[in-house]
Protein backbone atom coordinates (compact mmCIF):
# COMPACT_ATOMS: atom_id res chain seq x y z
CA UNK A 1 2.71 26.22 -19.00
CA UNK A 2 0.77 22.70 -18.26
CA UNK A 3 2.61 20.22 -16.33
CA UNK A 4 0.90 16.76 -17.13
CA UNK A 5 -0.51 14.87 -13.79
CA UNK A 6 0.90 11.41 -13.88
CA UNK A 7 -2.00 8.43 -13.90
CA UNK A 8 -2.93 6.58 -11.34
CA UNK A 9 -1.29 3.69 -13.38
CA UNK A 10 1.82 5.84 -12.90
CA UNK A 11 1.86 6.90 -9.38
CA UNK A 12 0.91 3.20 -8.43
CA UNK A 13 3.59 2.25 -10.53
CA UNK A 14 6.09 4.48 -8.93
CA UNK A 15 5.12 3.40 -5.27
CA UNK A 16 6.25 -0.08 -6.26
CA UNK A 17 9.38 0.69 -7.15
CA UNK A 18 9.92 2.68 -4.49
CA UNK A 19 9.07 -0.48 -2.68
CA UNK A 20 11.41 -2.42 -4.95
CA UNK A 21 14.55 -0.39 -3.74
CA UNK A 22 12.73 -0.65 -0.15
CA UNK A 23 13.18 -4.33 -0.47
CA UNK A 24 16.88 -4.80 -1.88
CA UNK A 25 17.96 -2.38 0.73
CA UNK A 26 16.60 -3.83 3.60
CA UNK A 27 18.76 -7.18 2.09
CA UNK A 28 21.59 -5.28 1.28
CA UNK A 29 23.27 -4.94 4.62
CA UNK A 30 21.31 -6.35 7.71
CA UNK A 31 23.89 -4.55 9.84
CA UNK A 32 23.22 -1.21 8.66
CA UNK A 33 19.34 -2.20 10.10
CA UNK A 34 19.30 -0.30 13.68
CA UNK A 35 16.45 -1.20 15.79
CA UNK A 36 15.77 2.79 15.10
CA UNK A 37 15.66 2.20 11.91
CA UNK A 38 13.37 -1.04 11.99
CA UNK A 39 11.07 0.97 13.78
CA UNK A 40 10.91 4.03 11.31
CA UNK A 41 10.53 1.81 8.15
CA UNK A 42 8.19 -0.51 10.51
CA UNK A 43 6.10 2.93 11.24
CA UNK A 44 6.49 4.29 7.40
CA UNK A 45 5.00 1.23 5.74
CA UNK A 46 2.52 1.26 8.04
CA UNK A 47 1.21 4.45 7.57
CA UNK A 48 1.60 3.34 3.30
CA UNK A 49 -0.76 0.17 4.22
CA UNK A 50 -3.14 2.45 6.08
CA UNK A 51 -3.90 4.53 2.63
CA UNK A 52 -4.86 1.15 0.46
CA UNK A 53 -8.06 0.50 1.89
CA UNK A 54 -9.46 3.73 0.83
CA UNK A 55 -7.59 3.73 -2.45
CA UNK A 56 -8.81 -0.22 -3.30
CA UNK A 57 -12.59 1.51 -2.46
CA UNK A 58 -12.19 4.05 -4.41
CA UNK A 59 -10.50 2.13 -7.51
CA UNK A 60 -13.53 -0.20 -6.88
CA UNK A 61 -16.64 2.06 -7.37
CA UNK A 62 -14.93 3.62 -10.41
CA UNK A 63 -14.96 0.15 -11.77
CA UNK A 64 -19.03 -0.23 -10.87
CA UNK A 65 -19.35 2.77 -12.17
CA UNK A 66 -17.42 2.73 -15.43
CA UNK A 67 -19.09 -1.09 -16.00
CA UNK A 68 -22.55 0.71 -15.84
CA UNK A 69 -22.12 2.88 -18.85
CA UNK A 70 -20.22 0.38 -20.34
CA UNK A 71 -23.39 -2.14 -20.03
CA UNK A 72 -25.55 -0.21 -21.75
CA UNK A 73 -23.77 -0.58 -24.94
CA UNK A 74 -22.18 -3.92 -24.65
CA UNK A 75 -24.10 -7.02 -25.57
CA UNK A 76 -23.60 -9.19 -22.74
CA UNK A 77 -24.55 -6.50 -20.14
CA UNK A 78 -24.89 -8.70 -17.56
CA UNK A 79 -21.48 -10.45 -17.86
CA UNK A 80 -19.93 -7.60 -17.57
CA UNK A 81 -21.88 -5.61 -14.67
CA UNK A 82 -21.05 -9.53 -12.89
CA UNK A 83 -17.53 -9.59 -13.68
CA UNK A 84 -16.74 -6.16 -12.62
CA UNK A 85 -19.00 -6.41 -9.58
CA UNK A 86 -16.66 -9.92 -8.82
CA UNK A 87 -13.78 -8.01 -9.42
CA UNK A 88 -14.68 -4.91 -7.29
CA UNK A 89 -15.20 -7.29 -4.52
CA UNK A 90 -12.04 -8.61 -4.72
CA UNK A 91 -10.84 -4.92 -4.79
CA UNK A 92 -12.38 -4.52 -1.42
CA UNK A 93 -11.66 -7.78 0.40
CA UNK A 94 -7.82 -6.68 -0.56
CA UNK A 95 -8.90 -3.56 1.49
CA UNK A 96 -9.79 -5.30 4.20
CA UNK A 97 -7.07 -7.69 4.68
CA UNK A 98 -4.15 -4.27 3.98
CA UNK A 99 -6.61 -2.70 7.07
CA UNK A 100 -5.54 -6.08 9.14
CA UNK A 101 -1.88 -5.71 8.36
CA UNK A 102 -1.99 -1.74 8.79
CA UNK A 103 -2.81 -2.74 12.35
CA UNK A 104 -0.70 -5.47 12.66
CA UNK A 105 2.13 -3.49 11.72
CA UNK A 106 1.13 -0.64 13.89
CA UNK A 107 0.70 -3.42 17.08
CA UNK A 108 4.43 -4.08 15.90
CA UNK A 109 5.97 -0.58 16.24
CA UNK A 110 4.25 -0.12 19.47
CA UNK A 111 5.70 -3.15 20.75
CA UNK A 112 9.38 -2.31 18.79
CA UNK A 113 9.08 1.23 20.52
CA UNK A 114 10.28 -0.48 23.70
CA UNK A 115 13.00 -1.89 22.20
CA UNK A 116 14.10 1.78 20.22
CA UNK A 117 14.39 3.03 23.95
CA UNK A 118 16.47 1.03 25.23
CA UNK A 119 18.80 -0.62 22.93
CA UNK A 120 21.91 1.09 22.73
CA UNK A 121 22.27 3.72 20.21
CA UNK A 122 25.11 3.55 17.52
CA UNK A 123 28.35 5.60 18.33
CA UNK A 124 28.41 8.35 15.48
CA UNK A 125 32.13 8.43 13.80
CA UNK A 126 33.84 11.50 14.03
């Protein structure tokens, strides 16, 4: 039996609603926010950040690439090669600046790791 593969349009789209529901729970209840848990979802979106770099390159020279055969029959080749070389490079300067706030974020949880070992932990309910 084939199982269709989602898109890449579809998996990107997933990840940002998973973000979504990242982003009204972290509003929901501030108190439910442990310094543990600051430091997991701190160290999880991290690691998420870390991955767009390589992604953004990679959705990039598909673009290049894609514009090239796409030149050949268009006739304003060389409006298109420019404006998907322009957009490419915006592609990878978003690469670069999620690679300065993968580190940024990973500077944090070092720094909240401190903080994880000694703040109190939460008395479980029995």
């Amino acid at each position: 039996m084939y199982t269709r593969q989602p898109t890449t349009a579809e998996l990107a789209c997933t990840a940002r609603d998973m973000v979504e529901q990242l982003e009204r729970a972290t509003g929901q209840d501030p108190r439910a926010l442990t310094v543990s848990r600051v430091h997991d979802t701190t160290g999880a979106l991290a690691e998420l950040v870390e991955m767009l770099p390589l992604i953004l390159e990679r959705l990039a020279e598909a673009l290049e690439m894609r514009a090239g055969e796409s030149a050949s029959q268009s006739d304003d080749a060389e409006g298109l090669r420019a404006a998907a070389f322009a957009a490419s490079g915006a592609l990878r300067t978003g690469g670069q600046s999620s690679h300065t706030l993968a580190r940024q974020l990973d500077q944090s949880c070092a720094q909240m790791k401190g903080v994880v070992d000694k703040a109190p932990q939460p008395r479980s309910r029995a």
